[in-house]
N, C-alpha and C. Protein backbone atom coordinates (compact mmCIF):
# COMPACT_ATOMS: atom_id res chain seq x y z
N UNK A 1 0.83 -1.19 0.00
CA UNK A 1 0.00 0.00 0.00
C UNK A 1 0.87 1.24 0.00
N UNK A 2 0.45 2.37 -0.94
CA UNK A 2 1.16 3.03 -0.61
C UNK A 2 0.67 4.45 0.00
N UNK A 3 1.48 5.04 0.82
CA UNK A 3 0.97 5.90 1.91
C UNK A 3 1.47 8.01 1.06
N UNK A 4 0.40 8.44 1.70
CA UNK A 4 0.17 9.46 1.16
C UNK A 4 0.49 11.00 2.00
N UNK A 5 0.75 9.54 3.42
CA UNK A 5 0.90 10.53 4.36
C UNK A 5 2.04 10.95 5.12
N UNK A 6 2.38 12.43 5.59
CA UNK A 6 3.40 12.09 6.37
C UNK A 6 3.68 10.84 7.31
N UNK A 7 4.78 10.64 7.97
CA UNK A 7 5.14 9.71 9.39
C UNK A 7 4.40 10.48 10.40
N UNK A 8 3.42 10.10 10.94
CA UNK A 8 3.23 10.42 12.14
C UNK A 8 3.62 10.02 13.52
N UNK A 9 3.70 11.37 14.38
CA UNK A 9 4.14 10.63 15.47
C UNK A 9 2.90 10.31 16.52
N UNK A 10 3.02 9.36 16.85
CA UNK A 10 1.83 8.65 17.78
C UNK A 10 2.41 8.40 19.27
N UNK A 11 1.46 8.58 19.79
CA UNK A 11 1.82 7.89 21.30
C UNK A 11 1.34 6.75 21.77
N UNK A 12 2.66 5.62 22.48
CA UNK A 12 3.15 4.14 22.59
C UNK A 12 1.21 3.71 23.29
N UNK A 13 0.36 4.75 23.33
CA UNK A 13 -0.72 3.43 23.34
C UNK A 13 -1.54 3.64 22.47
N UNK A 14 -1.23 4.51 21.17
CA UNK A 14 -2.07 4.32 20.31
C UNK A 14 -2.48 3.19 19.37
N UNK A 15 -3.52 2.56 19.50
CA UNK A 15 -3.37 0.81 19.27
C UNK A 15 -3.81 0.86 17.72
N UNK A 16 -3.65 1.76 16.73
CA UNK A 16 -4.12 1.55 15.16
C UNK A 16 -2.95 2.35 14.77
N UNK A 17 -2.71 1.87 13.32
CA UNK A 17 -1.74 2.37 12.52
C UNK A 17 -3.02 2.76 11.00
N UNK A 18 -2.81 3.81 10.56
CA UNK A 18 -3.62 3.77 9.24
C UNK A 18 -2.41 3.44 8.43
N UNK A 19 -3.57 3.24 7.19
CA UNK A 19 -2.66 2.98 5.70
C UNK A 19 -3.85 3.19 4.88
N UNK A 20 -3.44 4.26 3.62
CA UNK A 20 -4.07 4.53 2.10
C UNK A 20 -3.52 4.17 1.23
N UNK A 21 -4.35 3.23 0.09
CA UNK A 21 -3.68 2.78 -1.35
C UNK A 21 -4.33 4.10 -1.69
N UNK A 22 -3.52 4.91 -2.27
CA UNK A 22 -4.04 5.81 -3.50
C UNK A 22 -4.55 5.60 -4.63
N UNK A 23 -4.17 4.22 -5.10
CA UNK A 23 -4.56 3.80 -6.79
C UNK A 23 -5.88 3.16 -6.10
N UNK A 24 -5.94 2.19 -5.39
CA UNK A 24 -7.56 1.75 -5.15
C UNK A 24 -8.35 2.03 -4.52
N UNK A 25 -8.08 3.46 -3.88
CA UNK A 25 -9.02 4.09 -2.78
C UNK A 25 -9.68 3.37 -1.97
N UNK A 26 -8.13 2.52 -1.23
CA UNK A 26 -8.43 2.08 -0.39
C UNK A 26 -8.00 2.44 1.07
N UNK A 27 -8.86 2.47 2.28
CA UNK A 27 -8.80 2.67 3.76
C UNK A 27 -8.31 1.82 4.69
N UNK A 28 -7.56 1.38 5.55
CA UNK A 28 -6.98 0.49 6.29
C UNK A 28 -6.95 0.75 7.46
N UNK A 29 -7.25 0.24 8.31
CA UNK A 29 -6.81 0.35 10.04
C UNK A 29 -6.06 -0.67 10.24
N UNK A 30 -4.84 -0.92 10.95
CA UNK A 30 -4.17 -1.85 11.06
C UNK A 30 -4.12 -1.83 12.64
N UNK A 31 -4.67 -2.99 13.21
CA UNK A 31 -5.03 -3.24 15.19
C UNK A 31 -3.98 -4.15 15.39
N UNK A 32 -3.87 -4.03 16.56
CA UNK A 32 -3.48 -5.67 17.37
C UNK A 32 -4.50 -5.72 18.37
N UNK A 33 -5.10 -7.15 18.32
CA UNK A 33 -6.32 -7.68 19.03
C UNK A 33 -5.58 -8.08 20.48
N UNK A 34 -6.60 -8.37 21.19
CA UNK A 34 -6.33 -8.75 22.77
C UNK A 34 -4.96 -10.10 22.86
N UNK A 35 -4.96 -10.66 22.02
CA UNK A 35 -4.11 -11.79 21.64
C UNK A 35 -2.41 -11.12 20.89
N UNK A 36 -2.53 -9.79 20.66
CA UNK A 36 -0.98 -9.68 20.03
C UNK A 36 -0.94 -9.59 18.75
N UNK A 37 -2.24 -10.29 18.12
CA UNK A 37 -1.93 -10.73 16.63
C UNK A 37 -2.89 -9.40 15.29
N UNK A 38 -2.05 -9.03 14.26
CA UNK A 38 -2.62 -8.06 13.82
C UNK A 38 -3.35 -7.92 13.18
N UNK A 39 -4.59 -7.23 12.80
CA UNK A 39 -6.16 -7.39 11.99
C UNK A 39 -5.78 -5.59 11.21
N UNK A 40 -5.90 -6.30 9.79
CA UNK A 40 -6.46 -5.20 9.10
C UNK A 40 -7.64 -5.06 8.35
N UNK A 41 -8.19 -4.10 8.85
CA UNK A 41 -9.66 -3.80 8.57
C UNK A 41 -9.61 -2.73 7.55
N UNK A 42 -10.41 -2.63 6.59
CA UNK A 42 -10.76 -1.94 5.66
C UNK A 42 -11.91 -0.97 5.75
N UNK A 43 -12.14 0.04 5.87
CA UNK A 43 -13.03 1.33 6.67
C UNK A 43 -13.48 2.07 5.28
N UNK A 44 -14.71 2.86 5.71
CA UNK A 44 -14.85 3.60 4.30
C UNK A 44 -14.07 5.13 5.07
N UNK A 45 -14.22 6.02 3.85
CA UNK A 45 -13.50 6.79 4.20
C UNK A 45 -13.61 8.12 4.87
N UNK A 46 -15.04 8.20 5.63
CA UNK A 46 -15.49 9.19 6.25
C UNK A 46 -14.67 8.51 8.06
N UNK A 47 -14.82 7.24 8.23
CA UNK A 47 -13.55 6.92 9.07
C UNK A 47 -12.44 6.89 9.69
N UNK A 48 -11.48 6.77 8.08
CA UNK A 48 -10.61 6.69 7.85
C UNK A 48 -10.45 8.26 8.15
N UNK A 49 -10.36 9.59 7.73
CA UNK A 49 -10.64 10.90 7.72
C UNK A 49 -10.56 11.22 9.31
N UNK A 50 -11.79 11.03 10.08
CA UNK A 50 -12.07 11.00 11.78
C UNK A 50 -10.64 10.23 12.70
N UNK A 51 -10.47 9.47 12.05
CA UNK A 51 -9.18 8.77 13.02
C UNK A 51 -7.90 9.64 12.45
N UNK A 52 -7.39 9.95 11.06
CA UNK A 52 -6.81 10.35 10.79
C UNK A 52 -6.52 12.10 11.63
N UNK A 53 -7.68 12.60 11.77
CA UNK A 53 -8.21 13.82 12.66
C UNK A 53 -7.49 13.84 13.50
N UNK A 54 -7.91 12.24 14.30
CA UNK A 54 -7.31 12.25 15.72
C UNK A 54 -6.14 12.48 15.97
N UNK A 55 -5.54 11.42 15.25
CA UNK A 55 -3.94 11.59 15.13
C UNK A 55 -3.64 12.83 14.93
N UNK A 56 -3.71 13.72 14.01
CA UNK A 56 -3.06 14.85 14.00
C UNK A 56 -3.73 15.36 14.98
N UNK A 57 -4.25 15.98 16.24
CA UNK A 57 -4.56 16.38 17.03
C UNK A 57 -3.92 15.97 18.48
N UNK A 58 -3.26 14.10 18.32
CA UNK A 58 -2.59 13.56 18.70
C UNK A 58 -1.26 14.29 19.10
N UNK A 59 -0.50 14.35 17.43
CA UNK A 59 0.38 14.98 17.49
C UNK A 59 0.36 16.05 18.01
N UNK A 60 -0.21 17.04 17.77
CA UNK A 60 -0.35 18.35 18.03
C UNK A 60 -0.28 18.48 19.69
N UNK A 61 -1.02 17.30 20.17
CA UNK A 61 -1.15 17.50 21.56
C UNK A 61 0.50 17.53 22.27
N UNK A 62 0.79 16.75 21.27
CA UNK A 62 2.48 15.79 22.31
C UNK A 62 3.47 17.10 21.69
N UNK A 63 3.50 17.44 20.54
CA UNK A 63 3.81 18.52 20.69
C UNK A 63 4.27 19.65 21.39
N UNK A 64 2.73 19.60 21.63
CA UNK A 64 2.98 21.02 23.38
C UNK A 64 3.48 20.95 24.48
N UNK A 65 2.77 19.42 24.57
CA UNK A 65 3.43 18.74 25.57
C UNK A 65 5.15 18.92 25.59
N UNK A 66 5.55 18.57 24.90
CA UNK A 66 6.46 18.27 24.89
C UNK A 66 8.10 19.81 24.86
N UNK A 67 7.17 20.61 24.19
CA UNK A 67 7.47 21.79 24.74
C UNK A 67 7.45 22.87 25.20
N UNK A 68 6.13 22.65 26.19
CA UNK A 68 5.94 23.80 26.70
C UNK A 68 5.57 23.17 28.23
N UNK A 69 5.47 22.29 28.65
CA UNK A 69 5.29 21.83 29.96
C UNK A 69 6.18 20.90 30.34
N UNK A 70 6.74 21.34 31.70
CA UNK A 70 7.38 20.99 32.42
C UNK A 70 7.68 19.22 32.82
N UNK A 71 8.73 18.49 32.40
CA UNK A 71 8.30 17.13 32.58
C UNK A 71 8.92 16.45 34.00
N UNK A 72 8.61 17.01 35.15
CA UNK A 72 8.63 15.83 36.23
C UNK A 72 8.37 16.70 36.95
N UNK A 73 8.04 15.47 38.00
CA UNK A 73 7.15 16.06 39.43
C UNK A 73 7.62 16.97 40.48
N UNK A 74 7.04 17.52 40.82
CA UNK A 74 7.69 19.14 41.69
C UNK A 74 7.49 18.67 43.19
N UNK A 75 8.34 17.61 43.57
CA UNK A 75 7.90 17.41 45.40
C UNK A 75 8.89 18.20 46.02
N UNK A 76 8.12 17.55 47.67
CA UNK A 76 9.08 18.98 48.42
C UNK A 76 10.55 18.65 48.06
N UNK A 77 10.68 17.86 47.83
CA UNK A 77 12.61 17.84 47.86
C UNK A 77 13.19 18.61 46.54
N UNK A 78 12.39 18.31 45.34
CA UNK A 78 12.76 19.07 44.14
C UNK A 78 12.52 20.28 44.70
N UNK A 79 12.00 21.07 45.00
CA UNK A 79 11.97 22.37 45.50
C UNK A 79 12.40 22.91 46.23
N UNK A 80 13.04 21.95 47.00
CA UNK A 80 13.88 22.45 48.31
C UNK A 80 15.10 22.71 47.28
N UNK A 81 15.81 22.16 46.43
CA UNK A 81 16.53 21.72 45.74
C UNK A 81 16.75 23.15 45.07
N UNK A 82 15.76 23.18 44.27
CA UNK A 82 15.99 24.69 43.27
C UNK A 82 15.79 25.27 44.36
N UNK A 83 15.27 25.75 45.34
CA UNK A 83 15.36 26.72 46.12
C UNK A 83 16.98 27.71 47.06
N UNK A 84 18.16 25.94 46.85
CA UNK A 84 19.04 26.14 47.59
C UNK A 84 20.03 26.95 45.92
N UNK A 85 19.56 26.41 44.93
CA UNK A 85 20.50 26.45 43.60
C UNK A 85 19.76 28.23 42.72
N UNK A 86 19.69 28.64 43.30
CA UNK A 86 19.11 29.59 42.78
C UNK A 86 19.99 30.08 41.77
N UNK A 87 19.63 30.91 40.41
CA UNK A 87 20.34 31.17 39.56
C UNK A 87 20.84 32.28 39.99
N UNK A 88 22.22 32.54 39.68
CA UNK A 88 23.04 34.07 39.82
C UNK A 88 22.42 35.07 38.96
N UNK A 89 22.72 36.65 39.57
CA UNK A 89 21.74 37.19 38.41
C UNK A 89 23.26 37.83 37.34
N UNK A 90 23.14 38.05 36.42
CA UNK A 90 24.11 38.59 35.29
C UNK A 90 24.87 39.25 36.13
N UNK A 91 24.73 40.39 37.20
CA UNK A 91 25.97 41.53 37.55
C UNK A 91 26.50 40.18 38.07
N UNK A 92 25.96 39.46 38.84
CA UNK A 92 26.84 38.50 40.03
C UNK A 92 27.85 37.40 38.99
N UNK A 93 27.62 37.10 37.95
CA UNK A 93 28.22 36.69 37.22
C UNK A 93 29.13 36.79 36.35
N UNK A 94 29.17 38.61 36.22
CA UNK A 94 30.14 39.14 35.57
C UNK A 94 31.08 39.47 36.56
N UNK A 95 30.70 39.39 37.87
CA UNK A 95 31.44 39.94 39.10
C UNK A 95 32.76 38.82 38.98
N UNK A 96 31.85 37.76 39.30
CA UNK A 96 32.31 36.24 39.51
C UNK A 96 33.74 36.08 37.83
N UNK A 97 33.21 36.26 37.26
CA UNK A 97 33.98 35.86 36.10
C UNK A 97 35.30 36.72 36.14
N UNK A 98 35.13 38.00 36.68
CA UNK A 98 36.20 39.19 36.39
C UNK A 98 37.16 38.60 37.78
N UNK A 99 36.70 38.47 39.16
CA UNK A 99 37.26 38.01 40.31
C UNK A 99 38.19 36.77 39.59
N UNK A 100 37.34 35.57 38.83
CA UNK A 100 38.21 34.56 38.28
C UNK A 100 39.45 35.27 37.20
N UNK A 101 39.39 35.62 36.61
CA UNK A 101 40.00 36.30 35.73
C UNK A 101 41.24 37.34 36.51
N UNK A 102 41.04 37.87 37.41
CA UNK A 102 42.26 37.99 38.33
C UNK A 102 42.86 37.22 38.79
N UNK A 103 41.99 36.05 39.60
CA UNK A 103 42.46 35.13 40.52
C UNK A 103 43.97 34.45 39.63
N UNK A 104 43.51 34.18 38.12
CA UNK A 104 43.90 33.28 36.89
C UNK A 104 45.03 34.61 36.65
N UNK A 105 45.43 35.81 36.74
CA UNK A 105 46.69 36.44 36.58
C UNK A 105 46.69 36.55 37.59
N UNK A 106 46.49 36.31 38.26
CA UNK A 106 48.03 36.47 39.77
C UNK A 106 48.42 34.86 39.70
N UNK A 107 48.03 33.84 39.51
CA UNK A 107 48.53 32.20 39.51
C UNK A 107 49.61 32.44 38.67
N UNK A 108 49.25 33.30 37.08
CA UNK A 108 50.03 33.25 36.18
C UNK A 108 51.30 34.26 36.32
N UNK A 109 51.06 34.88 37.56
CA UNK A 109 52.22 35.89 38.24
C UNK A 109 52.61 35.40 39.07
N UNK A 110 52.77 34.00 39.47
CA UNK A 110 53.50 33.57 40.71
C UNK A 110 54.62 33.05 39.60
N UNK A 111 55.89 32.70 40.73
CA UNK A 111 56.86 31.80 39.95
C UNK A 111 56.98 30.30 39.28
N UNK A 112 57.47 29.63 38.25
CA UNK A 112 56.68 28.96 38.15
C UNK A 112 57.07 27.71 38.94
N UNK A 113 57.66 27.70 39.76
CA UNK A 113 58.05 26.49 41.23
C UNK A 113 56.89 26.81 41.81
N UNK A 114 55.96 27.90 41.80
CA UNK A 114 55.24 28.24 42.92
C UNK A 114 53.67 27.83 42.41
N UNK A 115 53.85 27.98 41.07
CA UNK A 115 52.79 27.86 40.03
C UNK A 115 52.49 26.00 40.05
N UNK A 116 53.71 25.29 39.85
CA UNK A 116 53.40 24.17 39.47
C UNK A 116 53.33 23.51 40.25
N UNK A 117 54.26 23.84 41.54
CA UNK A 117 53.52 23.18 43.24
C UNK A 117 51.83 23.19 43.25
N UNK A 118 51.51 24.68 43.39
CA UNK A 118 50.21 24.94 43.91
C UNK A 118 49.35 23.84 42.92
N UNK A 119 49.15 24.09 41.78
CA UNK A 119 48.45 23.37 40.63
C UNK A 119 48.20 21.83 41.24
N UNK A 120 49.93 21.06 41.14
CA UNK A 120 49.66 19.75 41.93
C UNK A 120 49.33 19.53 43.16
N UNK A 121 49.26 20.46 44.02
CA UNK A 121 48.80 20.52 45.29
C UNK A 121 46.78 20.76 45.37
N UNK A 122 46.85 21.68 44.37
CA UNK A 122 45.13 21.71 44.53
C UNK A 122 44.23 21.17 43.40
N UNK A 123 45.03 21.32 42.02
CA UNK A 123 44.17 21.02 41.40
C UNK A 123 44.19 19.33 40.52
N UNK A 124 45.68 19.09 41.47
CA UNK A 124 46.18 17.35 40.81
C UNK A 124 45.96 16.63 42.24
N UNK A 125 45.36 17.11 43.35
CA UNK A 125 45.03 16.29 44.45
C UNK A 125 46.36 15.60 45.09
N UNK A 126 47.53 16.01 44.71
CA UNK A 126 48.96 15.35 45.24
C UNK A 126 49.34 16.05 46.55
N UNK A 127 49.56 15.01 47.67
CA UNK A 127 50.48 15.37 48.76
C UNK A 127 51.27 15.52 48.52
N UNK A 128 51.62 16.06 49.43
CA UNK A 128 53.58 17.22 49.61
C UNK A 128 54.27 16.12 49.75
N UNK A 129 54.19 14.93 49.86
CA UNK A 129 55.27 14.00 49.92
C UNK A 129 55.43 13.86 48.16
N UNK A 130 54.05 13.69 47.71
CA UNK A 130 54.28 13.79 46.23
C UNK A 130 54.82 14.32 45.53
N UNK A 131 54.59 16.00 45.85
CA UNK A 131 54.94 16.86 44.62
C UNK A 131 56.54 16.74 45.04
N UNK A 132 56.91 16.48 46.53
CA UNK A 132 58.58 16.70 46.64
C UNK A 132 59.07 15.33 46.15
N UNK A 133 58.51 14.32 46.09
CA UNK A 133 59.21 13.49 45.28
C UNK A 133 60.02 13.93 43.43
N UNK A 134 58.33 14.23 43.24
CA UNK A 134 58.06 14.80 41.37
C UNK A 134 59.21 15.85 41.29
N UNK A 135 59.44 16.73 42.58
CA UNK A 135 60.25 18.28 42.15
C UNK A 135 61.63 17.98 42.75
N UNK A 136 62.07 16.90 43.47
CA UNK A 136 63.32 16.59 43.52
C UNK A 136 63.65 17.32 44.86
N UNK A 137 62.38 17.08 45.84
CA UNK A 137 62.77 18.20 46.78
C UNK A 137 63.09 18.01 48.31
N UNK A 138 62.60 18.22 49.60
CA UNK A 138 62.15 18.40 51.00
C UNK A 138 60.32 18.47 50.59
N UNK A 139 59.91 17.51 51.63
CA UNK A 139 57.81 18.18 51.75
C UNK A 139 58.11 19.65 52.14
N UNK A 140 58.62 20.52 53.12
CA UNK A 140 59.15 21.08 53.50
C UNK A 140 59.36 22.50 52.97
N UNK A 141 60.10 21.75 51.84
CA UNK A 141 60.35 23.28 50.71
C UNK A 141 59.00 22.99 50.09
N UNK A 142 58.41 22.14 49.66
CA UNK A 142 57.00 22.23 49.04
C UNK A 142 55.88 22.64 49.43
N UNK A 143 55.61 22.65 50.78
CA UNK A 143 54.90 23.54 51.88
C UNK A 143 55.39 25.12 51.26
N UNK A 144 56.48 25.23 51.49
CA UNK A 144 56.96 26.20 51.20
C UNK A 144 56.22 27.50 50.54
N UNK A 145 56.72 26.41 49.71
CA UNK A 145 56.11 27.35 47.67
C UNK A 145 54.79 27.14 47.83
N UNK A 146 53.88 26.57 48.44
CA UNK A 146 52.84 26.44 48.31
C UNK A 146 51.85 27.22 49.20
N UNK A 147 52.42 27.53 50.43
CA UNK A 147 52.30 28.34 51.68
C UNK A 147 52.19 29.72 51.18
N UNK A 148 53.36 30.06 50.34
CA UNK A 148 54.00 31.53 49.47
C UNK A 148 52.74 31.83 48.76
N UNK A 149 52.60 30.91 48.23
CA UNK A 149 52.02 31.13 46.62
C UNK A 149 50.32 31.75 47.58
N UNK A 150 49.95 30.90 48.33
CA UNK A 150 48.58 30.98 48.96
C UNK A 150 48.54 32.58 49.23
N UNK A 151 49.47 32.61 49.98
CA UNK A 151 50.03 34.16 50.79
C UNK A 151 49.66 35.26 49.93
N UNK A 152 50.40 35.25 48.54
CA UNK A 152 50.34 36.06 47.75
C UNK A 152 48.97 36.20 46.60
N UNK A 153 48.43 34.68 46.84
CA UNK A 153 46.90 35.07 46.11
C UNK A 153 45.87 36.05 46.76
N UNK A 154 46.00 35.26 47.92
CA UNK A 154 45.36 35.97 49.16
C UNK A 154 45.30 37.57 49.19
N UNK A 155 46.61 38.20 49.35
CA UNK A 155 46.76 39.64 48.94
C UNK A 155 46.00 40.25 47.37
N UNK A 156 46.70 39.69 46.49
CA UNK A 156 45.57 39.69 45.15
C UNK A 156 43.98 39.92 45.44
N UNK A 157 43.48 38.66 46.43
CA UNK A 157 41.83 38.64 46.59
C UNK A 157 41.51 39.59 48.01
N UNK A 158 42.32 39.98 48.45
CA UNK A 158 42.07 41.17 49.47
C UNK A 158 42.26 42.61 48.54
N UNK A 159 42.91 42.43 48.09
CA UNK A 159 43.15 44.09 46.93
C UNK A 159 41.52 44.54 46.09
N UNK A 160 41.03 42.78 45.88
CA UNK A 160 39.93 43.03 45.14
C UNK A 160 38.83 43.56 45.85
N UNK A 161 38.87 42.86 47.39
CA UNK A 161 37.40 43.29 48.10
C UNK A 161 37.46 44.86 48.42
């Protein structure tokens, strides 16, 4: 048979599929009965037309659904949830970005013993036994540079407030 119509999209309990022969003006409902097994029925076409209706109204529905309403349930915990995550508003974000953006030149103004300690110290999760292994050193002197480096961000983020 061949079909005349777009693909429609249906929803998983819509239990008929249509089909139109164009050359024999013919109507089809295609079911699955209580048993699984599939029956096609042949409809005249004031039918065929009404179900066809549906479906596109179908669609139309899932549609909206689909983008304009919200899809899951709002209990107290989801709400407690967005309530704690509230969105930043734009100044607080440009604040935030410019503060990073310093923070990120003064790191890039430390030395870079002081630079590549701190990095493996905070942002590679390595103990000072580590990084003084990696840097050929004392934990000691790696405290050190890392102690320094803190010291001097610190001043940076006090200059800013």
């Amino acid at each position: 048979m061949e079909q005349n119509r777009s693909k429609r999209r249906r929803d998983k309990y819509n239990p008929y599929i249509l089909e139109h022969d164009l050359k024999a003006e013919i109507y089809k409902v295609d079911l699955i009965d209580n048993e699984g097994k599939y029956i096609s029925i042949i409809v005249p076409c004031e039918i065929y037309e009404v179900l066809e209706d549906s479906e596109r109204k179908e669609k139309t529905y899932m549609n909206e659904y689909d983008r304009h309403i919200e899809h899951f349930e709002l209990d107290e915990r989801a709400l407690y949830r967005r309530s704690l995550n509230k969105p930043t508003s734009v100044e607080n974000q440009i604040i935030e970005k410019a503060q990073f953006e310093e923070l990120r030149d003064a790191i890039c103004n430390l030395s870079e013993i002081q630079k590549r300690r701190l990095i493996m110290y905070f942002f590679d999760n390595m103990t000072l036994k580590q990084i003084a292994l990696r840097e050929d050193c004392i934990p000691r002197a790696a405290k050190f540079s890392i102690d320094t480096a803190i010291k001097k961000l610190s001043e940076v983020i006090r200059k800013q407030e």
